[in-house]
C-alpha atoms as a PDB file:
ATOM      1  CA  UNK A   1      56.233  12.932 -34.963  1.00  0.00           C
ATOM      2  CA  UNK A   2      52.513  12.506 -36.063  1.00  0.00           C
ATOM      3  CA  UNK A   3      49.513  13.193 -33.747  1.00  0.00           C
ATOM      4  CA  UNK A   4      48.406   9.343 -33.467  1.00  0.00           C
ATOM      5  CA  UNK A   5      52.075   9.255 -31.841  1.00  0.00           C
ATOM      6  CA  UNK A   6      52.014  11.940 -29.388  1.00  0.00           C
ATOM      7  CA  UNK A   7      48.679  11.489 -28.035  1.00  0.00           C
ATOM      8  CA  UNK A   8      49.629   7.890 -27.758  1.00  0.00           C
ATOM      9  CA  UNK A   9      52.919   8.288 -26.391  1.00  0.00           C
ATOM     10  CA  UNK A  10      51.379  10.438 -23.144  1.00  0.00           C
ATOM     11  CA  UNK A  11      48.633   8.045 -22.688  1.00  0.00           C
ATOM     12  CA  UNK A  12      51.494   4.796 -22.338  1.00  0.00           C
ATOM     13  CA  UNK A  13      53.495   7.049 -19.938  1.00  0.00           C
ATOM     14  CA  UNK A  14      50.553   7.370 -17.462  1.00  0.00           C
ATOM     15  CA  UNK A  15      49.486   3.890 -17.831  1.00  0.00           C
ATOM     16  CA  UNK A  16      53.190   2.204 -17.285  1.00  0.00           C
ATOM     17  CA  UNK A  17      53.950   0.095 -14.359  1.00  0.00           C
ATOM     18  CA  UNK A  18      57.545  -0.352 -12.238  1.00  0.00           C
ATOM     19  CA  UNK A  19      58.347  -3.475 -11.168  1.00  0.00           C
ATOM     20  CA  UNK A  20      56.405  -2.755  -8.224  1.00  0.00           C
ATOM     21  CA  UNK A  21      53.113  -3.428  -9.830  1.00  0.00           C
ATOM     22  CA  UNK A  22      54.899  -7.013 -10.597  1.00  0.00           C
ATOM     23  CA  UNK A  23      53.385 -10.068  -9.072  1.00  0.00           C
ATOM     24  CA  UNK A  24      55.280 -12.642 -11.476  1.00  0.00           C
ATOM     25  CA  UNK A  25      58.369 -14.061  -9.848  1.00  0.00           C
ATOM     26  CA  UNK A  26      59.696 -14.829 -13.508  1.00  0.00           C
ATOM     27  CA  UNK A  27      58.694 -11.349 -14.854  1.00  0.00           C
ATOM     28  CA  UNK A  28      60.320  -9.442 -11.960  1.00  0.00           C
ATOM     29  CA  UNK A  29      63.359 -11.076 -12.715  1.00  0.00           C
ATOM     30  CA  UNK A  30      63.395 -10.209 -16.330  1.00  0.00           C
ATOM     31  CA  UNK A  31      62.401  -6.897 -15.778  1.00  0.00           C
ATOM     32  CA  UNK A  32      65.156  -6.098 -13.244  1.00  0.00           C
ATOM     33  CA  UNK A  33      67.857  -7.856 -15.051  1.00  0.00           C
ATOM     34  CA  UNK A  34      67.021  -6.726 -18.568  1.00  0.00           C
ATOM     35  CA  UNK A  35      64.285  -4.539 -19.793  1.00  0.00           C
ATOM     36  CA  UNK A  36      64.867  -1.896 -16.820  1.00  0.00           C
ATOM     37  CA  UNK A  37      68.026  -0.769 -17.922  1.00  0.00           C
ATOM     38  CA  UNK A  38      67.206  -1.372 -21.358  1.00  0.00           C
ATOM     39  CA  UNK A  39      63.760  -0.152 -22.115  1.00  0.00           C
ATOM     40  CA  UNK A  40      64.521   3.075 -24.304  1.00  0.00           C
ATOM     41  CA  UNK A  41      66.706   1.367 -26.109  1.00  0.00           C
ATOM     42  CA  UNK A  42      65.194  -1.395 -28.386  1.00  0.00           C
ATOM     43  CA  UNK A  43      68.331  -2.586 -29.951  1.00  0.00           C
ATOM     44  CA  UNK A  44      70.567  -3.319 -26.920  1.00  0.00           C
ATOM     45  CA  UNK A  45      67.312  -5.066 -24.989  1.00  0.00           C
ATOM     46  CA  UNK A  46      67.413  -7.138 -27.878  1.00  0.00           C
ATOM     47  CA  UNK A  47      70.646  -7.884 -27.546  1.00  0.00           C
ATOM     48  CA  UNK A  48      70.183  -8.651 -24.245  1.00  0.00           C
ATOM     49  CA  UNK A  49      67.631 -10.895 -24.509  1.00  0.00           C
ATOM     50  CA  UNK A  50      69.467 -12.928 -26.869  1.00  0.00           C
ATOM     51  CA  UNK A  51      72.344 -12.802 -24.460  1.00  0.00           C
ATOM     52  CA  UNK A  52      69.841 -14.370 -21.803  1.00  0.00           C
ATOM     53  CA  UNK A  53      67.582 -16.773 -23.689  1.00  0.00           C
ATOM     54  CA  UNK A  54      70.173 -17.495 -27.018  1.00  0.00           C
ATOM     55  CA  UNK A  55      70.071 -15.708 -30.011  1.00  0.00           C
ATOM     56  CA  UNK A  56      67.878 -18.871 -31.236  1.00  0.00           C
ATOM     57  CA  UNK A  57      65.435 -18.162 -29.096  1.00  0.00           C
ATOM     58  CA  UNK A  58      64.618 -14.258 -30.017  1.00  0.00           C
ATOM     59  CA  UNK A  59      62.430 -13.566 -32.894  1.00  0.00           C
ATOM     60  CA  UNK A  60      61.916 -10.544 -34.241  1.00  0.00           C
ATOM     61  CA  UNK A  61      59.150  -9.511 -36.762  1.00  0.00           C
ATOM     62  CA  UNK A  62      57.543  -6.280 -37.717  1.00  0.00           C
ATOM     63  CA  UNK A  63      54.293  -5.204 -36.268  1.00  0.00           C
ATOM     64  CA  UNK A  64      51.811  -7.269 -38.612  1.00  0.00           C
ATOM     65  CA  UNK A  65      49.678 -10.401 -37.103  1.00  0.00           C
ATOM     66  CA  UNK A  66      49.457 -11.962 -40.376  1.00  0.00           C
ATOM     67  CA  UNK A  67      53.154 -12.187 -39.840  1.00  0.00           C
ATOM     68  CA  UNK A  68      52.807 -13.643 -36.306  1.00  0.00           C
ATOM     69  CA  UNK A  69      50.526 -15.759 -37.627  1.00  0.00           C
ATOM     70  CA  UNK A  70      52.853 -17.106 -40.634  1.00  0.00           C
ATOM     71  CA  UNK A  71      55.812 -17.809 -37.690  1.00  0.00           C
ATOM     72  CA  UNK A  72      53.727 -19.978 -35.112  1.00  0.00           C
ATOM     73  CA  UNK A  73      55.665 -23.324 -36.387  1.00  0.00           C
ATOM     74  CA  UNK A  74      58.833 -21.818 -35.661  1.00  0.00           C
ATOM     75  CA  UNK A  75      57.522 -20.638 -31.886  1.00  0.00           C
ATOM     76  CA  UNK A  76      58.201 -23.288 -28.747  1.00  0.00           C
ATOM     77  CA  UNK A  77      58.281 -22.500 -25.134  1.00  0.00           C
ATOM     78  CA  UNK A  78      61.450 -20.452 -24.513  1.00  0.00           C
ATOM     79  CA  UNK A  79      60.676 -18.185 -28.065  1.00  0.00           C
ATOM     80  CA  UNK A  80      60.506 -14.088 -27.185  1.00  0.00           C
ATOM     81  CA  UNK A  81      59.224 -12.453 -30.377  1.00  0.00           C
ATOM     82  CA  UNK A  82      60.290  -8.681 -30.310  1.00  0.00           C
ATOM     83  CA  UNK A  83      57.303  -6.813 -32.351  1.00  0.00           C
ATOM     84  CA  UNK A  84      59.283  -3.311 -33.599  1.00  0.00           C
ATOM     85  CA  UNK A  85      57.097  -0.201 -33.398  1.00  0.00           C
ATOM     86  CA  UNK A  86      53.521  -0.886 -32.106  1.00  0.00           C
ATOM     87  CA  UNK A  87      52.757   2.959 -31.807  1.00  0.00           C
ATOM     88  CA  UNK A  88      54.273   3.795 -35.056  1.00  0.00           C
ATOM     89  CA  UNK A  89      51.007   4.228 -36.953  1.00  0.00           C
ATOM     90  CA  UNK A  90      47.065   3.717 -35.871  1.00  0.00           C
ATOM     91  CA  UNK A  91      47.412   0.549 -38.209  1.00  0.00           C
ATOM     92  CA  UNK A  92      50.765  -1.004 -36.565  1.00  0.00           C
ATOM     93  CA  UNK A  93      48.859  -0.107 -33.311  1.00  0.00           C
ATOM     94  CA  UNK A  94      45.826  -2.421 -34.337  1.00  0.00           C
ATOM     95  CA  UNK A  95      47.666  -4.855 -35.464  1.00  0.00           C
ATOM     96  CA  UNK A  96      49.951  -5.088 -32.151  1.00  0.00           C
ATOM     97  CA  UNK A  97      46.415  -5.335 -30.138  1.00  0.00           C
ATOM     98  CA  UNK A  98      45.374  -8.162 -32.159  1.00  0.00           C
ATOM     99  CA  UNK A  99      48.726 -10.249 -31.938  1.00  0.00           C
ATOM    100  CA  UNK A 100      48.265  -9.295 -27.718  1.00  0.00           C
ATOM    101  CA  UNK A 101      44.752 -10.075 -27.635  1.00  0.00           C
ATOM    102  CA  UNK A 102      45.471 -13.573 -29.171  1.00  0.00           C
ATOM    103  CA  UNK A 103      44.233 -16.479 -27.593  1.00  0.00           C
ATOM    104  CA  UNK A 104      48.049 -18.081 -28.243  1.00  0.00           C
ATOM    105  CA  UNK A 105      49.605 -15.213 -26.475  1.00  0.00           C
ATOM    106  CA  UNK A 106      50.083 -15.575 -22.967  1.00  0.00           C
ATOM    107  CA  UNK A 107      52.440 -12.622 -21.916  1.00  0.00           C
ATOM    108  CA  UNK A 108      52.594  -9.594 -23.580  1.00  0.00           C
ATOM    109  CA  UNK A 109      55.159  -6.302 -22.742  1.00  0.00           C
ATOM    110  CA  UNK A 110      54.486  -2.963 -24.166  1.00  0.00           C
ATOM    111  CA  UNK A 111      57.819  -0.763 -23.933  1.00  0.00           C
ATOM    112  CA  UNK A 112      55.880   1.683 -26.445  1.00  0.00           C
ATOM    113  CA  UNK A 113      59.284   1.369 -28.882  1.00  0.00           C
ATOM    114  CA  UNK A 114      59.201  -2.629 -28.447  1.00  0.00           C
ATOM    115  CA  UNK A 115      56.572  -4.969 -27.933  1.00  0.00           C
ATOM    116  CA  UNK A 116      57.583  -8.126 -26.447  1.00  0.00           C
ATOM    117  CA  UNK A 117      55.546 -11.778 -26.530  1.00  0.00           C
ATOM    118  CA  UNK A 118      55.488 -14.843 -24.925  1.00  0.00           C
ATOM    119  CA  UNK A 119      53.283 -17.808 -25.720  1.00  0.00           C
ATOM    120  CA  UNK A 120      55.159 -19.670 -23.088  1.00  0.00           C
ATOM    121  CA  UNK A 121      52.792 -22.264 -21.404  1.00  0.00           C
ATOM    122  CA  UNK A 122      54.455 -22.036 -17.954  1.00  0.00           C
ATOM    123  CA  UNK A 123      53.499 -18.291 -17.626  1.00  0.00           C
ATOM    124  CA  UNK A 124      50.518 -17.185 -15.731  1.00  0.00           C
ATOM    125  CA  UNK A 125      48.937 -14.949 -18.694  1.00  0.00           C
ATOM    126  CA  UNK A 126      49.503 -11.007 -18.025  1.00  0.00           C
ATOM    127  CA  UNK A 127      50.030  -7.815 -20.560  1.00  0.00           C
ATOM    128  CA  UNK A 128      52.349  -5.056 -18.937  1.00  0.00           C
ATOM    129  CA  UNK A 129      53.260  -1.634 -19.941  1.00  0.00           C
ATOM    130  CA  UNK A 130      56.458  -0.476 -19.044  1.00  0.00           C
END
């Protein structure tokens, strides 16, 4: 594992929340049902989700914003897009901040392994690390 990695890794674990630090009926839902149990591993949340919301309405795309840019017409309300590897390199890490940091994105959830997005319009706008 590279250095960018490590130091980063230790930095998200003492920045994570619990679902205590959860003020979001709808996220403290999600998190208890799903990404809880699920959070280390990125390929059974994800088949969670799809579980939950429909396998319609799970995207997932590598860690690139000119990629979340290119799939905004295929985006509505219910869409989760699943960003793979934000902390993999000090590029993928800059590009996750910019697709979080987006004015479109409304709620953003950084497992460290997974990044998850919503640019639902219902949602109160929030960024959590869990």
């Amino acid at each position: 594992m590279n250095l960018f990695k490590q130091k980063n890794r230790l930095l998200h674990f003492l920045k994570k929340k619990n679902e205590y630090s959860i003020h979001s009926p709808y996220m403290f839902d999600l998190y208890n049902k799903l990404i809880k149990k699920n959070r280390r591993n990125p390929n059974k949340l994800i088949l969670s989700l799809e579980k939950e919301f429909g396998k319609e309405n799970i995207l997932s795309i590598p860690c690139s914003y000119i990629e979340f840019q290119n799939i905004q017409n295929q985006i509505n309300n219910n869409t989760i897009l699943c960003i793979g590897n934000p902390y993999q390199t000090q590029e993928s890490y800059m590009e996750f901040h910019k697709i979080k940091t987006d004015p479109r994105t409304l709620v953003s959830i950084d497992l460290f392994y997974l990044g998850l997005v919503s640019q639902n319009k219902n949602l109160s706008p929030q960024h959590y690390i869990f």
